[in-house]
Every structure is written in C-alpha cells, then in structure tokens.
Protein backbone atom coordinates (compact mmCIF):
# COMPACT_ATOMS: atom_id res chain seq x y z
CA UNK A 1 6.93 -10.56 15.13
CA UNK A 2 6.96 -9.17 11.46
CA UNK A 3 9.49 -11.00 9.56
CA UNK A 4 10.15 -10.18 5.79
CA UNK A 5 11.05 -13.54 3.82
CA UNK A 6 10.25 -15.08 0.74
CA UNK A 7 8.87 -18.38 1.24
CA UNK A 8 7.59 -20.37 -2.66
CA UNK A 9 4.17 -21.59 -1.55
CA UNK A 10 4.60 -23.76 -4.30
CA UNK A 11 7.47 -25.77 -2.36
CA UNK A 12 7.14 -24.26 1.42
CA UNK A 13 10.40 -23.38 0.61
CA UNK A 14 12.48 -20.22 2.35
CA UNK A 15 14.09 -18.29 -0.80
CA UNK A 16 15.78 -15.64 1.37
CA UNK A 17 15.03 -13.02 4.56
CA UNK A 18 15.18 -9.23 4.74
CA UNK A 19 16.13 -7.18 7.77
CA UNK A 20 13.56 -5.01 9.19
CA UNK A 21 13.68 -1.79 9.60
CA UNK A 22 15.58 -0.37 12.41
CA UNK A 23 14.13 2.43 14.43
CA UNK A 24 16.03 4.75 13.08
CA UNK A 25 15.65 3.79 9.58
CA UNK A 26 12.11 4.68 10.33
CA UNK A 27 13.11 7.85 10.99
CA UNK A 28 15.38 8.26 8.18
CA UNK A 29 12.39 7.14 5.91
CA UNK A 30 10.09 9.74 7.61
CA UNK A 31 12.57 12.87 7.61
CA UNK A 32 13.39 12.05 3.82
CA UNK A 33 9.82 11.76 2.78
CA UNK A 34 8.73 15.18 5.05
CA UNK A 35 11.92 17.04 3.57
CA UNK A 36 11.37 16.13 -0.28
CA UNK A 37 7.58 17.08 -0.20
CA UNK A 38 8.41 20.38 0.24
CA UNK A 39 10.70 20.46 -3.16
CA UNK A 40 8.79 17.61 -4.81
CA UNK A 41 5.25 19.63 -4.72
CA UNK A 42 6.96 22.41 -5.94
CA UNK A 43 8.02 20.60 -9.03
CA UNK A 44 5.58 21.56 -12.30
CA UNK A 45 2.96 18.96 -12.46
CA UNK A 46 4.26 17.79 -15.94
CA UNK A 47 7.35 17.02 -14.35
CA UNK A 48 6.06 14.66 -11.68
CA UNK A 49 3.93 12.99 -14.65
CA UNK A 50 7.09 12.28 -16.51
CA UNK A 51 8.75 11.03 -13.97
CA UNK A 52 5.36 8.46 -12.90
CA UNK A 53 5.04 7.87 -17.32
CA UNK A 54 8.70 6.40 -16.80
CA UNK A 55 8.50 4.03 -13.90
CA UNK A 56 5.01 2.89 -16.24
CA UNK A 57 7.63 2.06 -19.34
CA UNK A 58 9.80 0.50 -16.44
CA UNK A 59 7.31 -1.98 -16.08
CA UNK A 60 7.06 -2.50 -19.09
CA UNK A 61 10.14 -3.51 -19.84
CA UNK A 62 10.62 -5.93 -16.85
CA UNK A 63 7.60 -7.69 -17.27
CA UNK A 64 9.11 -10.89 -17.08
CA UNK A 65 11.55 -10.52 -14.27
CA UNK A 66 8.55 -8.83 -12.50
CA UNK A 67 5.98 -11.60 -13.24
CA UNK A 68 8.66 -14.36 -12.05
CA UNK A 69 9.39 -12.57 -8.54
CA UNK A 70 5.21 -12.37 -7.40
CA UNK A 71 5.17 -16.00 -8.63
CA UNK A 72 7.90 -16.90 -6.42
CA UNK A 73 6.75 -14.89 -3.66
CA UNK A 74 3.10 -15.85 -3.66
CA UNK A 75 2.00 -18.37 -6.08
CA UNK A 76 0.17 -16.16 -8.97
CA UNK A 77 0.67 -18.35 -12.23
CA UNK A 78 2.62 -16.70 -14.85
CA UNK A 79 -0.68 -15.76 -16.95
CA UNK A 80 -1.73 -14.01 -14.12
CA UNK A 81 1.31 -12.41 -12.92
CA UNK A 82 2.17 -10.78 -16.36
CA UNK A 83 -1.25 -9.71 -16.32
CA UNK A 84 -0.92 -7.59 -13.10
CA UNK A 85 2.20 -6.15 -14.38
CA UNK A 86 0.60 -4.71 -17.33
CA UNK A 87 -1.69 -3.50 -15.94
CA UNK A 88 0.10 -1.79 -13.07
CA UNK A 89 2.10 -0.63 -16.01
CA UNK A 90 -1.44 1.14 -17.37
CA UNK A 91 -2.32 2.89 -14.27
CA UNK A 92 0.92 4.62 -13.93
CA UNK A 93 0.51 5.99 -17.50
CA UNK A 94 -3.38 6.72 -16.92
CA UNK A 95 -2.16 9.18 -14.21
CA UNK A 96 0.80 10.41 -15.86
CA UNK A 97 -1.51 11.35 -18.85
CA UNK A 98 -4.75 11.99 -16.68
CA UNK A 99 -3.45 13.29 -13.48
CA UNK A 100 -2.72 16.91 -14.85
CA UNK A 101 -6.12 17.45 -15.85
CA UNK A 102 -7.45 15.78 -12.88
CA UNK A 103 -5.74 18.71 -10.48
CA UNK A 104 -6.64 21.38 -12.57
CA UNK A 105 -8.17 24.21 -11.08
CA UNK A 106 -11.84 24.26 -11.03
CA UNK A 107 -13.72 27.44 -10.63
CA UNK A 108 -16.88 27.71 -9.17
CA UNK A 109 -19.99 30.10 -10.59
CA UNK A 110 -20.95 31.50 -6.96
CA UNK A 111 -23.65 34.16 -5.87
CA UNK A 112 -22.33 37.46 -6.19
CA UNK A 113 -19.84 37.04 -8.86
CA UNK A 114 -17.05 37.14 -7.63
CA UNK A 115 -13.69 34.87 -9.11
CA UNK A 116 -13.53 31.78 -7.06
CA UNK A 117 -11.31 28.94 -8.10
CA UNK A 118 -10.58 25.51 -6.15
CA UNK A 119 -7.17 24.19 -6.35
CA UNK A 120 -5.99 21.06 -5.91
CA UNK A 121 -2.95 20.64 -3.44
CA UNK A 122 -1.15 17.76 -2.20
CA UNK A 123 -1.27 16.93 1.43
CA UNK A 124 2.55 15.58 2.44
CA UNK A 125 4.12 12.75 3.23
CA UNK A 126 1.85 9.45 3.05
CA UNK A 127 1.77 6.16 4.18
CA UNK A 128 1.18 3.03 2.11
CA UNK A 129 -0.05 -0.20 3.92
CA UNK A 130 -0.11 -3.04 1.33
CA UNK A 131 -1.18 -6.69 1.12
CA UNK A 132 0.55 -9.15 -1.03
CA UNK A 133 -2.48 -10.64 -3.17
CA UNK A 134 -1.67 -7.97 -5.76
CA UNK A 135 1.84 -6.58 -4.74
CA UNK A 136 2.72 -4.69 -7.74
CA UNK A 137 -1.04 -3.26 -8.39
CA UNK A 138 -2.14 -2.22 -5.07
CA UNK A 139 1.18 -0.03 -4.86
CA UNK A 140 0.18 0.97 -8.46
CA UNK A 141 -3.45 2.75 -7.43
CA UNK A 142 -2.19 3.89 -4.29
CA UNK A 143 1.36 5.60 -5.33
CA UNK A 144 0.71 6.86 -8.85
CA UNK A 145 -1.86 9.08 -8.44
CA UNK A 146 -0.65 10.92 -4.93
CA UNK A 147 3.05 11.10 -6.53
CA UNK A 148 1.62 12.97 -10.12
CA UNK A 149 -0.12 15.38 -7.45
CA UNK A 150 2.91 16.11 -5.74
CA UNK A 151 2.50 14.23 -2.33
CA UNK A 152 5.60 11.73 -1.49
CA UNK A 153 4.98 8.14 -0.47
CA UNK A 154 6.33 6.17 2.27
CA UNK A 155 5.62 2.55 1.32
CA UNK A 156 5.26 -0.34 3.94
CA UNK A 157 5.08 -3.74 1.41
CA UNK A 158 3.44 -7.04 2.70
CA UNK A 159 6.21 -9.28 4.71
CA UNK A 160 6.11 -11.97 2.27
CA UNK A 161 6.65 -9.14 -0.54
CA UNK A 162 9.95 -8.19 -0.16
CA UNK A 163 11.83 -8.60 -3.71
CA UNK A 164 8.82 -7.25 -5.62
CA UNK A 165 9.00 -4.06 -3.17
CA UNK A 166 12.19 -3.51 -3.32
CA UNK A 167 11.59 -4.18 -7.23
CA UNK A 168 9.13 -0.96 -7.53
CA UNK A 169 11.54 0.83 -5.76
CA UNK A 170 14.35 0.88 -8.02
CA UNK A 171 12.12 1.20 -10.84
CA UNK A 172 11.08 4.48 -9.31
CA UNK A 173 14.74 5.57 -8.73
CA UNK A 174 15.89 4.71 -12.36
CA UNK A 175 13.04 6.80 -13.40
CA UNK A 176 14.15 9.85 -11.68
CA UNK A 177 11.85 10.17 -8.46
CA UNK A 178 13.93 12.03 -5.75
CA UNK A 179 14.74 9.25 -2.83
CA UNK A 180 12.23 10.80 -0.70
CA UNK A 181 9.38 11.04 -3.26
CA UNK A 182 9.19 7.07 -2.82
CA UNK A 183 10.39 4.96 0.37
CA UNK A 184 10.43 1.63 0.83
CA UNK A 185 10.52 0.52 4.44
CA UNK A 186 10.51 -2.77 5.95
CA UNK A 187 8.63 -2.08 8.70
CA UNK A 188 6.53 -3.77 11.73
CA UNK A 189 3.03 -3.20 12.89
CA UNK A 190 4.70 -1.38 15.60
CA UNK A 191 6.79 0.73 13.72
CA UNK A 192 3.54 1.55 10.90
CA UNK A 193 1.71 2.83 13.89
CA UNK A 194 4.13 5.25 15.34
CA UNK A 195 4.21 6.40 11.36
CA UNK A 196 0.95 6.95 11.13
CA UNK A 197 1.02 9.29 14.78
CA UNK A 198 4.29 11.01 13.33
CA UNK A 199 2.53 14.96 12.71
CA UNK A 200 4.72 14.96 9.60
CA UNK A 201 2.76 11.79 8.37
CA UNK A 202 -0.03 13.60 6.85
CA UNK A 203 -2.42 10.43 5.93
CA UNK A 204 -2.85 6.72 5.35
CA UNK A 205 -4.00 4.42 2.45
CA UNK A 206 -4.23 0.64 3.65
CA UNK A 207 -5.15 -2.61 1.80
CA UNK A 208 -5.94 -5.72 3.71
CA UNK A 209 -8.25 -7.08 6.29
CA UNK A 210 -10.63 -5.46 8.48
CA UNK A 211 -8.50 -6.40 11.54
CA UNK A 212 -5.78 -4.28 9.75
CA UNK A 213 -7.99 -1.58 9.10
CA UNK A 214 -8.82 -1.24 12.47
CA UNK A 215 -5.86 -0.90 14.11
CA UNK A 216 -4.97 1.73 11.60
CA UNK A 217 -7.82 3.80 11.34
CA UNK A 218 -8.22 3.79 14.80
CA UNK A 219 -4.80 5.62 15.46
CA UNK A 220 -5.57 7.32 12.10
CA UNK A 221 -8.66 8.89 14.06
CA UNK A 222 -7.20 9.88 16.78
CA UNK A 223 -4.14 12.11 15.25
CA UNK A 224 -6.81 13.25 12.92
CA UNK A 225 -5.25 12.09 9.89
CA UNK A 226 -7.29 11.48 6.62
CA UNK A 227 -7.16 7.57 5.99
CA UNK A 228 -8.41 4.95 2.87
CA UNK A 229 -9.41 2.05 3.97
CA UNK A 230 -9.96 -0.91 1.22
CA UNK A 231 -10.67 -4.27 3.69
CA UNK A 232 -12.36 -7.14 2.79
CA UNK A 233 -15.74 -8.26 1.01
CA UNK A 234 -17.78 -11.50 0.75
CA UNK A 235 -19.39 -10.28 -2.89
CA UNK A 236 -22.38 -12.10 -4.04
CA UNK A 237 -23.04 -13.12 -7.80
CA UNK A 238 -26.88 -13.33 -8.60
CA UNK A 239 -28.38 -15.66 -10.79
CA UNK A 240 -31.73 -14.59 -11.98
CA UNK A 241 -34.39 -16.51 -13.85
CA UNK A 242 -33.88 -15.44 -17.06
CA UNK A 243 -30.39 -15.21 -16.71
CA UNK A 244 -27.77 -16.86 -19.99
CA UNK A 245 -26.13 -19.77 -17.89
CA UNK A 246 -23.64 -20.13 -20.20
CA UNK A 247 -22.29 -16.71 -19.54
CA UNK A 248 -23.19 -16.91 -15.72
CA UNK A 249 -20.76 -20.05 -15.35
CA UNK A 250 -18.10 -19.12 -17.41
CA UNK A 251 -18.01 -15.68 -15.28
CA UNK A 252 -18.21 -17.55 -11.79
CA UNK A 253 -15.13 -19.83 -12.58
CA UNK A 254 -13.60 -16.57 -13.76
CA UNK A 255 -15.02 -14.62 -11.17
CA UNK A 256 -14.40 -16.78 -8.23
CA UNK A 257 -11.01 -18.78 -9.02
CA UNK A 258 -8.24 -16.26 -10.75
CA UNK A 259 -5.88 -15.54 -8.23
CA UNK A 260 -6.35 -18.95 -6.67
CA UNK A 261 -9.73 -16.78 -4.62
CA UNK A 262 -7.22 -14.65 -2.92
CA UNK A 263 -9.18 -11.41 -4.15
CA UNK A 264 -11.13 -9.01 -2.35
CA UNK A 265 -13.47 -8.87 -5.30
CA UNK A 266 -13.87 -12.28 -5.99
CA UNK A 267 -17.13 -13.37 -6.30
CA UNK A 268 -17.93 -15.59 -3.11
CA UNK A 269 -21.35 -16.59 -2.68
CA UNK A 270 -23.35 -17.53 -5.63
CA UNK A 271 -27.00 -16.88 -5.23
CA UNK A 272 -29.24 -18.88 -8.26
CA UNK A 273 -32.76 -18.72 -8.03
CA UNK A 274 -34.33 -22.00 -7.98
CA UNK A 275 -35.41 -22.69 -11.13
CA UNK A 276 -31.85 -22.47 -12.65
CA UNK A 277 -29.98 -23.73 -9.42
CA UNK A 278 -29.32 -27.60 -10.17
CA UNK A 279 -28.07 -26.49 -13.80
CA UNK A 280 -25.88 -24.28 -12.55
CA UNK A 281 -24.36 -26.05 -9.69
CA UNK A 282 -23.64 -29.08 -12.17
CA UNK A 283 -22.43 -26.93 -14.77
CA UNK A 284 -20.49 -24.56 -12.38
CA UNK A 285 -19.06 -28.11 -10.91
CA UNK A 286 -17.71 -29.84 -14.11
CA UNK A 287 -16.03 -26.42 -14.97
CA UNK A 288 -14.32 -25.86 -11.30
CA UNK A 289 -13.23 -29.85 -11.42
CA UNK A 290 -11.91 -28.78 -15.06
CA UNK A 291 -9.28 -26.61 -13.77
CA UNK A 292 -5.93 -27.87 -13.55
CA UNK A 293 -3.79 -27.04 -10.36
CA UNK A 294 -0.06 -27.19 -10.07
CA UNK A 295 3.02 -25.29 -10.50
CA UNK A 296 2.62 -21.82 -11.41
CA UNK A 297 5.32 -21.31 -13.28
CA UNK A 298 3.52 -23.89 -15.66
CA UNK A 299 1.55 -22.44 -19.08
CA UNK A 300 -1.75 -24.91 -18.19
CA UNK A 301 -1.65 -24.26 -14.63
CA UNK A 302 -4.87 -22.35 -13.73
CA UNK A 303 -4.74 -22.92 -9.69
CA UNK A 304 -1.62 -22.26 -8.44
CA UNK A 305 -1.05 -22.52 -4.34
CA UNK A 306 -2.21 -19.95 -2.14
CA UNK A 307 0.16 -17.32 -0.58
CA UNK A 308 1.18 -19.51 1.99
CA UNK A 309 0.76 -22.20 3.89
CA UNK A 310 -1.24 -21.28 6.98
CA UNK A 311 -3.30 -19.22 4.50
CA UNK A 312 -3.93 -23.02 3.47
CA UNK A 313 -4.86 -24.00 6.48
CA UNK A 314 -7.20 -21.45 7.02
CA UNK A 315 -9.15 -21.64 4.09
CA UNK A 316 -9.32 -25.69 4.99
CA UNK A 317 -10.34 -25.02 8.47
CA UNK A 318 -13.47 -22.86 7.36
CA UNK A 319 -14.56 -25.96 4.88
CA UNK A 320 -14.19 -28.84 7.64
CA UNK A 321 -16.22 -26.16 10.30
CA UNK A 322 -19.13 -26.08 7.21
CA UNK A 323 -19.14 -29.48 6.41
CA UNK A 324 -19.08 -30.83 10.49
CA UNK A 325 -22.10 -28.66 10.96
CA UNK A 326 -24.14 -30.45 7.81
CA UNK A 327 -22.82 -28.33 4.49
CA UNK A 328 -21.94 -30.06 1.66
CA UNK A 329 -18.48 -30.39 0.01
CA UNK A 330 -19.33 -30.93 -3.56
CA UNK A 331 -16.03 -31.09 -5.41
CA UNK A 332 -12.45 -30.21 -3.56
CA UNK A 333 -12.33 -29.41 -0.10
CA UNK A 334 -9.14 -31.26 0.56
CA UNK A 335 -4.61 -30.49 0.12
CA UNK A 336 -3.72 -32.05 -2.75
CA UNK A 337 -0.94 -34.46 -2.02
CA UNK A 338 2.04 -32.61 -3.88
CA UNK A 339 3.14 -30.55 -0.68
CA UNK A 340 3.07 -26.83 -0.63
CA UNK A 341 0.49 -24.47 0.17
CA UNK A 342 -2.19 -25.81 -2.55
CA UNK A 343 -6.15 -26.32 -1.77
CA UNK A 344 -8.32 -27.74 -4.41
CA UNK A 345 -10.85 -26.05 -5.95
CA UNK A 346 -14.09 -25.87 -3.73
CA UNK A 347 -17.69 -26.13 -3.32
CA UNK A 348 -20.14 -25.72 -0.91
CA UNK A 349 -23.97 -26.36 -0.92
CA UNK A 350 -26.14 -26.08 2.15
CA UNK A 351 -24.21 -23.26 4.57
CA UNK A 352 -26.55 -21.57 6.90
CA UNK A 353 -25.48 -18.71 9.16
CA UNK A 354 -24.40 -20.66 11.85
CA UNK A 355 -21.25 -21.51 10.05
CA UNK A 356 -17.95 -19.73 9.76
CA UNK A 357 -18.29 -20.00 5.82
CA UNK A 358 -21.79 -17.88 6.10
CA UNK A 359 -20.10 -14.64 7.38
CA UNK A 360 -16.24 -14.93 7.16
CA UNK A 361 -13.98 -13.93 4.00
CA UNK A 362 -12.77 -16.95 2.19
CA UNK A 363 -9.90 -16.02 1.01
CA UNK A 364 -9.39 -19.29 -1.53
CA UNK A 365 -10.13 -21.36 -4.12
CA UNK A 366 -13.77 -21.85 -2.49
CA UNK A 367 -16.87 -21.07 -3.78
CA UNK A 368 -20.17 -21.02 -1.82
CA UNK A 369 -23.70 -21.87 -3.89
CA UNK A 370 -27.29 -20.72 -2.15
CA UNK A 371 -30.25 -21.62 -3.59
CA UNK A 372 -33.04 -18.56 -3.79
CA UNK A 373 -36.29 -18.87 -4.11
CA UNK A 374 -37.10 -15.56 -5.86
CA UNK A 375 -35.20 -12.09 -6.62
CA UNK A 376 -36.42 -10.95 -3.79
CA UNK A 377 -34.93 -14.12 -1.54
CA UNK A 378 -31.44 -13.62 -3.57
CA UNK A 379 -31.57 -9.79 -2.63
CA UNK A 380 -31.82 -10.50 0.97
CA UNK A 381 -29.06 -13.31 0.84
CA UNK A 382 -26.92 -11.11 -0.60
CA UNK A 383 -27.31 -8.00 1.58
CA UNK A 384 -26.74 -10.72 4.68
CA UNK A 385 -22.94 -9.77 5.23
CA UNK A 386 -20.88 -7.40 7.25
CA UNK A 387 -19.13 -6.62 4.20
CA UNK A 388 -20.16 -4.49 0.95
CA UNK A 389 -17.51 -4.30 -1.70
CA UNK A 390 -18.38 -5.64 -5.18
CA UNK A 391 -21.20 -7.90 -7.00
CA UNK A 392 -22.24 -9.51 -9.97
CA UNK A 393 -26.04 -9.56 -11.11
CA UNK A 394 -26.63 -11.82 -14.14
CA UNK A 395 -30.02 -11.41 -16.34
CA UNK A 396 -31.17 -10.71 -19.81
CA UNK A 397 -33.70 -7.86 -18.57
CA UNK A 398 -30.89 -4.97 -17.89
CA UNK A 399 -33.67 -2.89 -16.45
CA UNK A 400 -34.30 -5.51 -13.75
CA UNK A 401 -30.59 -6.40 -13.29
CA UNK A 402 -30.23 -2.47 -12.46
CA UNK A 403 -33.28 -2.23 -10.13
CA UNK A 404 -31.56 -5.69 -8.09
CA UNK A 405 -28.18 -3.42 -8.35
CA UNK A 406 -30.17 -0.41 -7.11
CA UNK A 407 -30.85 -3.06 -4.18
CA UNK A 408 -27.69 -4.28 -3.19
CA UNK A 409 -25.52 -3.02 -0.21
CA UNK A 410 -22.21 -2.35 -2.03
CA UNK A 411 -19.95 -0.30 -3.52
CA UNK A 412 -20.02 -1.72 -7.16
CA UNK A 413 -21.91 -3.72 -9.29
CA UNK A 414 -21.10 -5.82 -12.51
CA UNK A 415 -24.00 -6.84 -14.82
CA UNK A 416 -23.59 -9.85 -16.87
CA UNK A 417 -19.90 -10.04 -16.31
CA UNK A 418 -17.45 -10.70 -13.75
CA UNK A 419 -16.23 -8.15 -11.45
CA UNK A 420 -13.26 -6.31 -12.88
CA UNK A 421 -10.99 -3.64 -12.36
CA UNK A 422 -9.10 -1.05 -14.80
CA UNK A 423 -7.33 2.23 -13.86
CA UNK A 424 -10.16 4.63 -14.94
CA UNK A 425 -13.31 2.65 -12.74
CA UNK A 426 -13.78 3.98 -9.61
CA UNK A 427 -13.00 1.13 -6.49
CA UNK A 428 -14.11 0.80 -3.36
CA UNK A 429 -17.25 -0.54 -1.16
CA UNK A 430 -19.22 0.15 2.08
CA UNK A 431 -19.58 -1.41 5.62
CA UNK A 432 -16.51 -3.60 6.88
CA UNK A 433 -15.11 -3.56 3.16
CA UNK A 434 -13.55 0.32 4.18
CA UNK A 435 -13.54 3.82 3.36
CA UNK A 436 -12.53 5.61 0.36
CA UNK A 437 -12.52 5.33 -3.61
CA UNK A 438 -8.98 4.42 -5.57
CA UNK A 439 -8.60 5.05 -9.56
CA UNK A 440 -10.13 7.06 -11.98
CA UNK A 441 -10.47 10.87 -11.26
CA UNK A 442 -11.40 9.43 -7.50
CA UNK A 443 -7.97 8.32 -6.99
CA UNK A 444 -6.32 12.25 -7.01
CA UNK A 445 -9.33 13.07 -4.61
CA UNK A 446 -8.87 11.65 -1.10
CA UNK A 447 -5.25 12.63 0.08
CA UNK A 448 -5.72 16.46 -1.70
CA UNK A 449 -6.30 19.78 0.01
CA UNK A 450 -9.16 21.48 -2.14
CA UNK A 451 -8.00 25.09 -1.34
CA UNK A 452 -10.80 27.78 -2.36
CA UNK A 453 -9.20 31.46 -3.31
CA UNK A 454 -11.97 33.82 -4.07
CA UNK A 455 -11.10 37.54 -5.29
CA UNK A 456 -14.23 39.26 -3.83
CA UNK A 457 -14.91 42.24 -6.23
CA UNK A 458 -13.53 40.70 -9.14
CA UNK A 459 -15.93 38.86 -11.95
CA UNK A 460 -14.40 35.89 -13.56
C-alpha cells in the first residue's frame, strides 16, 4: 500500500500524512495535463523559458525553507541539502537560457539539394516517476527541460517526499506555469501504471531501482510509449599504481559517503592495485572513522541517517550476510545507539561473489575495498556487475587512465576526481543502470518528435 508521510529518520518520528490520490483525481491530473499541452506547446518558446527562469529564481529564494523540508523528510544534512537546491536552481536556468537553442531547427545538407530542416517538437503529456534521494534535483533534470520544449509534466514524487513535492509545485504556479503544464499527484504503483497505459500519456521518465524500472518499462513497452530509465549502479573507483593517494582518498570519502551512500553514483567498490592497497585501506579508514554522524540539521554533521529506517536495516542486513560468510568489517558495520535510522560508516575487505555485497546496490554509508593485482585484474573486477552507470579511474598517466576508461562497461567516467554531476554533463549508464541520457543538450532529446519537412525543388 503506497502511503505518503513524512517520517524524520533522524527521530523515526511521523511529521504528518498525505491523502492519496483518488481515482478520479488521477483523471483530473491526466485530462488537465492532455488539455494544456495543446495551448502550452503553442506558447513561443521564450515564453515557456521565462516561465522555467522563474521557478529557477524561486528556488533561489527559498533555499532555506527548501533545504529544511528534504532534511526533515530524508535525513540530507543542511550542507548538503542547500547544495541540491542550488543546484536544482542552476538547471532550471541552464534550460531556460539553453533550451531555445537546443530546439532550434537544424537543417540538414542532403543529396539533391533540396531545403530540409528537422524540427524539434514536444511529444505531450509526460510522466515523472521520482525517488527521494535527490527530491528536488531529480524533478529538476526531468521537468525543466521537457516543460522549456513545450511538453507538460505529470509528476508522481517519492511517498516519503510529500512537502518538498508539493513545495516544487507551488513554486511552479507562482511562476506562472498553467495548472496543467505541471501536476503533482499522489499516486500508487497502481494508479502510475494505468498512467503510463492512458494513450494521452505520451511517455515516461523514472528514477529508482531496477525493480521499478521494470515494472514500468515493461507496460511502457507494451503501449509503445518512449520511456527513460535511470536505475541503479554499483560504480567502481580504480586505484592504479601510480595513482596520487592523497587525492584518491580524499575523493573516495567524498565519493562514497555524501548523501549518507544513498546515490546512484556513489562510488561503491574500490578497486587498488596491490602495491598501493594497504596504504589506502588505512588511509581511506582513518578518514571514514573521521567523519562525524548525527543530527543533520547540525553544521559538523557529515553522516546524517539514511532515508528511513528499513532502508537501515537493509543496508545492515547486506553487512552481517558479508561478514557471516568470512568478509571483513573494518570500521562501522553496526546502528549507532542514538535511535533513528543511522548506520555507521562502513568497510568491507574480503567480499567474494558469493555474497549479497558482491552484486547488490548498497545503498549506504558502506564502502567495499578489493585488492587487484594488476590493471588488468582491476578492469575485470570492475566490469563484474549487472550494473553500468558511473566510475572513477585514478592515475597520473591520463593516457592510461583513458585507455582503462575506454575499458570499462559504463556510461561515464571520472578521472582523478569523484563522480559528479552539473546541468550541462550528459547522465546516464548501460546494463541494469537504464536507458536514456538526462542534462545537457541530451536532456531536450529523448521525449521530442524530430519532425523532417523537406521542400523538394527548393535549394536552401
């Protein structure tokens, strides 16, 4: 049963509940979003881009209020949550600034001559699935774009979301979006997949895990509706011989802890060649035992607690099943004794394939070390996953770090840094970490109808 409540992970507490949607209020949400795409795509371009350039000042201006609502809904420390909100705030003005240009017409120099342009048209009425890890963000690189192109947005938040959902939606009211250009709509998992059969529905962006994805994509596919998929990923951060440890560490606490883990990018499994392994597992160890977990409301606070408590639980119960089948828990691994949904930072040495923490998405504060014998052995670790979203490579050759990046089964690659995101990189990976780019010029090019008019006869 979906239920949409606000429960402070820091405390376990329930802050308040939010009714679901109604049947009918699906319906309302669907006619209003089919009806307004035919008037909102009709609306000049630079109108639609003033309108997205507004709700980015919105943002802007409640970046407190907006920071204190994701803490309270899912434990991001303050640092972190004003951080997200600024730079939601940068993506909506990237594609009220970029999008124009990014739907221009292109024309095409074909044989024969004759004028051929390709315009850019919105599809409809689209469906947003989102997670809560990121809950003003994810909206962010999923709504902005498709509303400066002229498609409407129907936008199902995460259950646990509910105040910073209904947050974005009144930002994009006071900025002057038409009610149907943006929806908000408490809906269940039986409810998203009757939208996503609805014929006026035209296509689907979803965030989360592969089960998620799944379900989706599989109705997606069989009412033939386009669909972005953005699951998952178990990225691996390789530690090459000559690489600067110094950096390398600093970059795997980053890497692997902001957000309490709860990224799909985070860096997961740390692959060190043998040479540097022991100095980097004792380095990497006093840092991780270095970071202070707590309230998140609190300035020195670098862990807060994880979304919520059986998210807690989980994380804990793929630690014990790696340490009862011989890993080795070398710092954390435990609930610290506070109450709420808190795990200390984590360790592992020695998991092998047979354990849940070889394959499975931790979605925590837990990092897993391998020890590689060679390049070559660290390539192989790292392609060993079901998933293929992001990396990190870390070397002072940057021709070699390119060839290992050439290597790896992903969709993006970080050398000598963490992995990152920013509104004009493209984002997105391969294998069970989806389908589909977001941001940059990519993120006006999946839900878009690239319509070709060609004037045979006529020269350009």
């Amino acid at each position: 049963m979906t239920e949409y409540k606000v429960v402070d992970p820091a405390t376990n507490t329930l802050v308040a509940r939010y009714p679901t949607a109604s049947d009918a209020t699906v319906e309302q949400a669907i006619a209003a979003a089919a009806a307004e795409f035919t008037r909102w795509r009709r609306r000049p371009i630079e109108e639609r881009a003033d309108a997205v350039l507004a709700v980015s000042r919105a943002f802007g201006q409640r970046r407190e209020e907006l920071a204190a609502i994701i803490s309270r809904e899912m434990g991001k420390p303050t640092r972190e949550a004003l951080a997200e909100v600024d730079l939601t705030a940068v993506i909506f003005a990237y594609y009220a600034e970029q999008g124009p240009g990014f739907a221009a017409d292109q024309r095409l120099d074909i044989r024969g001559g004759d004028d051929v342009v390709v315009r850019s048209e919105p599809l409809g009425a689209l469906l947003g699935v989102m997670p809560w890890n990121y809950p003003y963000y994810q909206v962010a690189r999923f709504a902005a774009p498709n509303l400066v192109l002229g498609n409407t947005v129907i936008l199902k938040p995460a259950p646990s979301c509910p105040e910073s959902a209904r947050a974005i939606e009144d930002m994009m009211r006071a900025a002057g979006l038409p009610a149907g250009a943006y929806v908000n709509l408490f809906a269940t998992n039986r409810q998203v997949a009757a939208l996503v059969a609805d014929p006026r529905v035209q296509g689907v962006s979803l965030t989360g895990s592969e089960r998620a994805g799944r379900a989706v994509g599989e109705v997606a596919g069989r009412h033939l509706k386009k669909y972005v998929l953005e699951l998952g990923g178990s990225d691996p951060f390789l530690v090459l011989p000559d690489a600067d440890l110094e950096r390398a560490v600093a970059a795997a606490v980053e890497g692997r802890m902001s957000n309490a883990g709860q990224a799909c990018t985070a860096s997961k499994r740390f692959i060190v060649v043998d040479p540097l392994y022991d100095r980097f597992l004792a380095d990497f160890t006093k840092a991780v035992q270095a970071l202070t977990v707590g309230d998140p409301t609190e300035d020195e606070v670098r862990i807060g607690p994880l979304s919520s408590e059986e998210a807690a639980r989980t994380v804990i119960a793929q630690v014990r099943d790696a340490a009862q089948q011989g890993a080795t828990v070398v710092t954390g691994g435990v609930r610290p004794a506070r109450g709420g949904a808190f795990v200390e930072p984590t360790i592992l040495t020695g998991v092998t394939p047979g354990m849940r923490a070889y394959h499975e998405e931790i979605f925590g504060p837990v990092a897993v070390v391998h020890r590689a014998a060679d390049t070559a052995a660290a390539i192989r670790l790292a392609n060993d996953t079901p998933y293929g979203l992001g990396s990190v490579v870390f070397s002072r050759d940057t021709a070699a770090a390119k060839d290992v990046a050439d290597a790896l089964d992903v969709g993006m690659v970080s050398i000598n840094g963490p992995s990152g995101t920013q509104e004009d990189l493209p984002f997105g990976g391969v294998k069970l970490s989806g389908v589909g780019r977001e941001l940059g010029s990519y993120g006006m090019s999946e839900f878009v109808n690239r319509k070709v008019v060609r004037v045979r006869g006529q020269a350009r």
